[in-house]
Protein backbone atom coordinates (compact mmCIF):
# COMPACT_ATOMS: atom_id res chain seq x y z
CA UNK A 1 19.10 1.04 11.71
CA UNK A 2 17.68 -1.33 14.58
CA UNK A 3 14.33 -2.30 14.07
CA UNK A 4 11.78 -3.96 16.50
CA UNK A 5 8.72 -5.37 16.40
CA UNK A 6 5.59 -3.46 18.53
CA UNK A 7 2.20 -4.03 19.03
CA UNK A 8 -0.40 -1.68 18.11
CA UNK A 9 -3.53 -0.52 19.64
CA UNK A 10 -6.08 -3.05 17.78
CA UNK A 11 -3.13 -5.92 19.13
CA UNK A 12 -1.74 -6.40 15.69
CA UNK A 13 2.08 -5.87 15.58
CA UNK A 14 4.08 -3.84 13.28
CA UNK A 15 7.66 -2.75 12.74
CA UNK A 16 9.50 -0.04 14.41
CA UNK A 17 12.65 1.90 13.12
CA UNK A 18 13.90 2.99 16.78
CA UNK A 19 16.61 5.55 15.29
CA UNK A 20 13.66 7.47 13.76
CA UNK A 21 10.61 6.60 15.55
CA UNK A 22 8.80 5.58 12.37
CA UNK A 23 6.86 2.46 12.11
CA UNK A 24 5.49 0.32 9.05
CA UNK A 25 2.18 0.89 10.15
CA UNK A 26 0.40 3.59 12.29
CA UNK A 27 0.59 2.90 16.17
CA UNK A 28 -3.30 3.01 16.48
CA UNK A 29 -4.17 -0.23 14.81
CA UNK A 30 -1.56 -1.75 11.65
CA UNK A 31 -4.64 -3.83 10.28
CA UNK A 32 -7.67 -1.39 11.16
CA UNK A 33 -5.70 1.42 9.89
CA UNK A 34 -4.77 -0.66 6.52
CA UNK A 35 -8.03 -1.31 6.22
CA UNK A 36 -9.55 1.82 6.43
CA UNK A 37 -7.01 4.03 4.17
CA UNK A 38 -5.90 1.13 1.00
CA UNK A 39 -9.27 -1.54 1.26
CA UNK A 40 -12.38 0.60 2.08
CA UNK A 41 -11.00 3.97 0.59
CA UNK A 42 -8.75 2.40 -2.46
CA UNK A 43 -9.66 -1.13 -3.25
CA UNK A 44 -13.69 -1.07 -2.25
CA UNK A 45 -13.91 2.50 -3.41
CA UNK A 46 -12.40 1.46 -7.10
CA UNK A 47 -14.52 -1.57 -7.57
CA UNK A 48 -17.73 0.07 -6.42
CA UNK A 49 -17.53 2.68 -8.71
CA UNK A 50 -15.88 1.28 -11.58
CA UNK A 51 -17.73 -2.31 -11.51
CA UNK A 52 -14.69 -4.18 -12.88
CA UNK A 53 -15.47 -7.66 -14.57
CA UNK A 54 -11.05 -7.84 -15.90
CA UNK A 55 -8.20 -7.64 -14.23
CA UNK A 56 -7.62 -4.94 -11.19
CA UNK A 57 -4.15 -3.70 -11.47
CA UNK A 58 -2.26 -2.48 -8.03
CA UNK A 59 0.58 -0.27 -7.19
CA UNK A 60 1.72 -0.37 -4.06
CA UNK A 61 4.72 1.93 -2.95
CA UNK A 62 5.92 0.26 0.28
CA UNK A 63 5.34 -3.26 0.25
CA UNK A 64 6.74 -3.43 3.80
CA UNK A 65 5.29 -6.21 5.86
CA UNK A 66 2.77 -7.16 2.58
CA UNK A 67 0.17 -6.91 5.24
CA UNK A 68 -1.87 -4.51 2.55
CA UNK A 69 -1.36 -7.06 -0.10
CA UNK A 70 -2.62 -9.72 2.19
CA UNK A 71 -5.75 -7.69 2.69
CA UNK A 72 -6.20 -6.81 -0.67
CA UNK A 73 -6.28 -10.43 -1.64
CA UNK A 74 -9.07 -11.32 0.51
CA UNK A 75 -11.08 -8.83 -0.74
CA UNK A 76 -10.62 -9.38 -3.59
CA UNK A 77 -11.50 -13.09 -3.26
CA UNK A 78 -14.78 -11.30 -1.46
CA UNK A 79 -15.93 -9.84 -4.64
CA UNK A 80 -14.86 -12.18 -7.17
CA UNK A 81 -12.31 -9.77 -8.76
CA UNK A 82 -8.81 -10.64 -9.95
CA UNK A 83 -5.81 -8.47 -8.89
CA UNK A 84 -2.24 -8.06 -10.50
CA UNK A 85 -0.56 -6.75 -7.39
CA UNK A 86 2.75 -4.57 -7.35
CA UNK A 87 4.61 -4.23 -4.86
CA UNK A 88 7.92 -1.81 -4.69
CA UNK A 89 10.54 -1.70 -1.92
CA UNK A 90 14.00 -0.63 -1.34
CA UNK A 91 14.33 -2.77 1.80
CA UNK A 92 12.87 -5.97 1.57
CA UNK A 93 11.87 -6.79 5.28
CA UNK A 94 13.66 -10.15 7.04
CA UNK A 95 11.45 -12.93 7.37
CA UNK A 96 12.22 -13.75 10.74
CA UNK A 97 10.77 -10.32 11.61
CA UNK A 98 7.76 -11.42 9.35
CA UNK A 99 7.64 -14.33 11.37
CA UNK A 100 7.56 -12.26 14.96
CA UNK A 101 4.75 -10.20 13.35
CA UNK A 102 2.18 -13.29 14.06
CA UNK A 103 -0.12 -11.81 10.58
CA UNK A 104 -0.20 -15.53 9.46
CA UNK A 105 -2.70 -15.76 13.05
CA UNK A 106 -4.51 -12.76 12.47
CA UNK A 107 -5.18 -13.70 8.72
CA UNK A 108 -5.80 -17.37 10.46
CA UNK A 109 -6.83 -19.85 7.48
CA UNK A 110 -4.60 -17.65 4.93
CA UNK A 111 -1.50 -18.18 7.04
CA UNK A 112 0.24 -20.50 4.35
CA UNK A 113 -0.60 -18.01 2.02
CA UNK A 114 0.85 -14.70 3.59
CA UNK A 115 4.55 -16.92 3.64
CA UNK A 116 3.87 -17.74 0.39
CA UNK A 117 4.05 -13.99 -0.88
CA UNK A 118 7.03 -12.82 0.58
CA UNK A 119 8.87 -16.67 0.06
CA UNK A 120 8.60 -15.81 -4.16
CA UNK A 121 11.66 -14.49 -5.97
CA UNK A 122 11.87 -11.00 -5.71
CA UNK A 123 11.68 -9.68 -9.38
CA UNK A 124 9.12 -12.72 -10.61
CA UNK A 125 5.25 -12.67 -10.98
CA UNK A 126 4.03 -15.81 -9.26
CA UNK A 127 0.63 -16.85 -9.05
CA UNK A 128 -0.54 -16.85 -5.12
CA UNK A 129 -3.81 -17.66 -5.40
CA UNK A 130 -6.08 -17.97 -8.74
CA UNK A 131 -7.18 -14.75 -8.73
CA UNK A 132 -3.93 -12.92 -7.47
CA UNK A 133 -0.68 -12.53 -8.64
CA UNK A 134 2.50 -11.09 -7.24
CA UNK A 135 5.19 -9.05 -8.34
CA UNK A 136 7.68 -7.92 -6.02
CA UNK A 137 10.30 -5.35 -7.24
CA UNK A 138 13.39 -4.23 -4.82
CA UNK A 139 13.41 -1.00 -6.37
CA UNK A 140 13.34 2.69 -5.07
CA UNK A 141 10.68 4.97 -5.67
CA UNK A 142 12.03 7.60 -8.00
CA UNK A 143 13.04 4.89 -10.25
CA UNK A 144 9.81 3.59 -11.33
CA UNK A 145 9.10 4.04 -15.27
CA UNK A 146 6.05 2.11 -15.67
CA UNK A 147 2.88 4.64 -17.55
CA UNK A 148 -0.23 3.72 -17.92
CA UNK A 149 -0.29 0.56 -15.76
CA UNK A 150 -2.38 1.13 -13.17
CA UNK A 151 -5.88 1.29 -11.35
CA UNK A 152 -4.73 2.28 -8.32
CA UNK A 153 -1.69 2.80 -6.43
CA UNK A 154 -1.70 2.50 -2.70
CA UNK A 155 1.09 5.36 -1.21
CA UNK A 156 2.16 3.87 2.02
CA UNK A 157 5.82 5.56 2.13
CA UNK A 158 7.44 6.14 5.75
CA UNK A 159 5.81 9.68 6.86
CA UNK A 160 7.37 13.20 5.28
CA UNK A 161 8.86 13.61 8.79
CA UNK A 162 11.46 10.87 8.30
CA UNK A 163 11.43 10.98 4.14
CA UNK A 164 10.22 14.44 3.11
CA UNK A 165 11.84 13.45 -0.69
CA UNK A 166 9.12 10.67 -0.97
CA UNK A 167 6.24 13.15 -0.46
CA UNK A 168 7.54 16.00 -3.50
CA UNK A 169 6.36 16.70 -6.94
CA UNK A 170 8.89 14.69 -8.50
CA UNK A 171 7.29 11.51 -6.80
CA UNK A 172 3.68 12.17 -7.38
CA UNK A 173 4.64 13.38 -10.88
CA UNK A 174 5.80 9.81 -11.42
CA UNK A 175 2.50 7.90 -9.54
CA UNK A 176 0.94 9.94 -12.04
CA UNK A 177 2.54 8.89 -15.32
CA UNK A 178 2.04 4.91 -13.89
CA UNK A 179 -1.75 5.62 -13.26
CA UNK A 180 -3.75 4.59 -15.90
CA UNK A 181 -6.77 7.51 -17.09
CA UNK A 182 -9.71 7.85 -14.22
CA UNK A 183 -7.13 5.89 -11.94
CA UNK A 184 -6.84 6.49 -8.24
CA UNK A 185 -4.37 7.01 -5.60
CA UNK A 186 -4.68 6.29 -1.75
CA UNK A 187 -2.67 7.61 1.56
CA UNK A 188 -3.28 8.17 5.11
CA UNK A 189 -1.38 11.33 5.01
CA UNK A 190 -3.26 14.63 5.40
CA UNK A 191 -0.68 17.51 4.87
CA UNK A 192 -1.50 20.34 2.88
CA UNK A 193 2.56 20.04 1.19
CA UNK A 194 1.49 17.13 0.23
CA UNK A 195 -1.92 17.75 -1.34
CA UNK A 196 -0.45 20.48 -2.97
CA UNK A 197 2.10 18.46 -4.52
CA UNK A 198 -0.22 16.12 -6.34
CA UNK A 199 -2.03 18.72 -7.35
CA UNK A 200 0.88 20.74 -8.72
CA UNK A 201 1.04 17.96 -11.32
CA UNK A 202 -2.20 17.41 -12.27
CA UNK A 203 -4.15 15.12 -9.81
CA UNK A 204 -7.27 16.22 -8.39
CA UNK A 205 -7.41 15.44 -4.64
CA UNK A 206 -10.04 14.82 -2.02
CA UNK A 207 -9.97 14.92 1.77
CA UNK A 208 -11.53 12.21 3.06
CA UNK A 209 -12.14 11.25 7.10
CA UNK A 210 -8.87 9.39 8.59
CA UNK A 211 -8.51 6.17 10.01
CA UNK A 212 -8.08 6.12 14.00
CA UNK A 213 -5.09 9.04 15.21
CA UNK A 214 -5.60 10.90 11.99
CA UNK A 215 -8.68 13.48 11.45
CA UNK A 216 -8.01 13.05 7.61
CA UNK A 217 -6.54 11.60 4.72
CA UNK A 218 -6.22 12.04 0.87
CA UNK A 219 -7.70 10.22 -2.09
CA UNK A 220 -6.45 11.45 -5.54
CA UNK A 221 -7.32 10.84 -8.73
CA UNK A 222 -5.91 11.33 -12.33
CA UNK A 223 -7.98 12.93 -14.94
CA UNK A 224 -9.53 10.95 -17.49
């Protein structure tokens, strides 16, 4: 499918699948709207309330552009916390479309960095900074086995419009399983299919305000 690269309202640029007018990130703002659905509703919201002094562990389903992992590793660097980050995609993206996405000048002095996470061996933890580490698995999402493994899991699949089978109970009944007890799960979608869904196996789920174009989105969490 072509793909091109756009820029979004806030001026950061994102990818665009022109056969299904889909992007990687919303239209409105990639890195506002990453910020305001993974960092200040997933990341902040986990270490605020859970005060961790070990290791944070991260799913993310949809590495994409790693623009949330980028994010999520200057936060963390903010508050002192280490992260063992996750990252699962069928698609790996090219890295001369990395390259046209310019994140290495919004990010500016963690430029060498952001290469540096999607130049590792997919399938290999590597060690990006001291307190981050990497794993990248080429993988699709109904194929994931791990239980127990994580803190939180950032859900940034293409939209149920384009991939309705990513958004089922099937899917959230294996983010559940990988969740770890009192763990939490992020998205900026809002549908009430899809909030049904995680509850239908077993998560409890709050609506929460949406980042700009969206009036809401979901936070979940499983049970302790």
């Amino acid at each position: 499918m072509k793909r091109k690269v756009i820029t979004t309202a806030d001026g950061s640029k994102t990818i665009q699948i022109e056969d299904w007018n889909e992007q990687y990130h919303s239209i409105h703002g990639a890195y506002q709207v990453s910020m305001h659905v993974f960092i200040n509703h997933g990341l902040k919201h986990v270490i605020d309330n859970e005060n961790y002094s070990e290791r944070l562990s991260i799913l993310e389903i949809g590495f994409g552009t790693g623009l949330n992992a980028m994010l999520t590793m200057l936060e963390a660097s903010k508050n002192q916390v280490s992260v063992n980050y996750v990252g699962v995609e069928a698609y790996p993206v090219l890295l001369i479309e990395l390259k046209q996405l310019q994140y290495d000048a919004l990010l500016k002095d963690d430029s060498i960095t952001f290469f540096k996470m999607h130049e590792e061996d997919w399938g290999n933890t590597s060690t990006i900074t001291s307190n981050f580490t990497l794993t990248k698995r080429q993988q699709f999402f109904q194929d994931i086995t791990d239980a127990d493994a994580y803190n939180l899991i950032y859900f940034d699949a293409f939209g149920a419009r384009v991939q309705p089978d990513l958004w089922t109970e099937s899917i959230f009944k294996i983010m559940y399983k990988a969740l770890k007890a009192k763990g939490v799960l992020v998205t900026y979608s809002a549908k009430g299919s899809v909030r049904r869904a995680m509850q239908a196996v077993g998560f409890e789920v709050e609506r929460l305000p949406g980042p700009p174009g969206k009036r809401e989105m979901l936070r979940a969490f499983k049970k302790a």
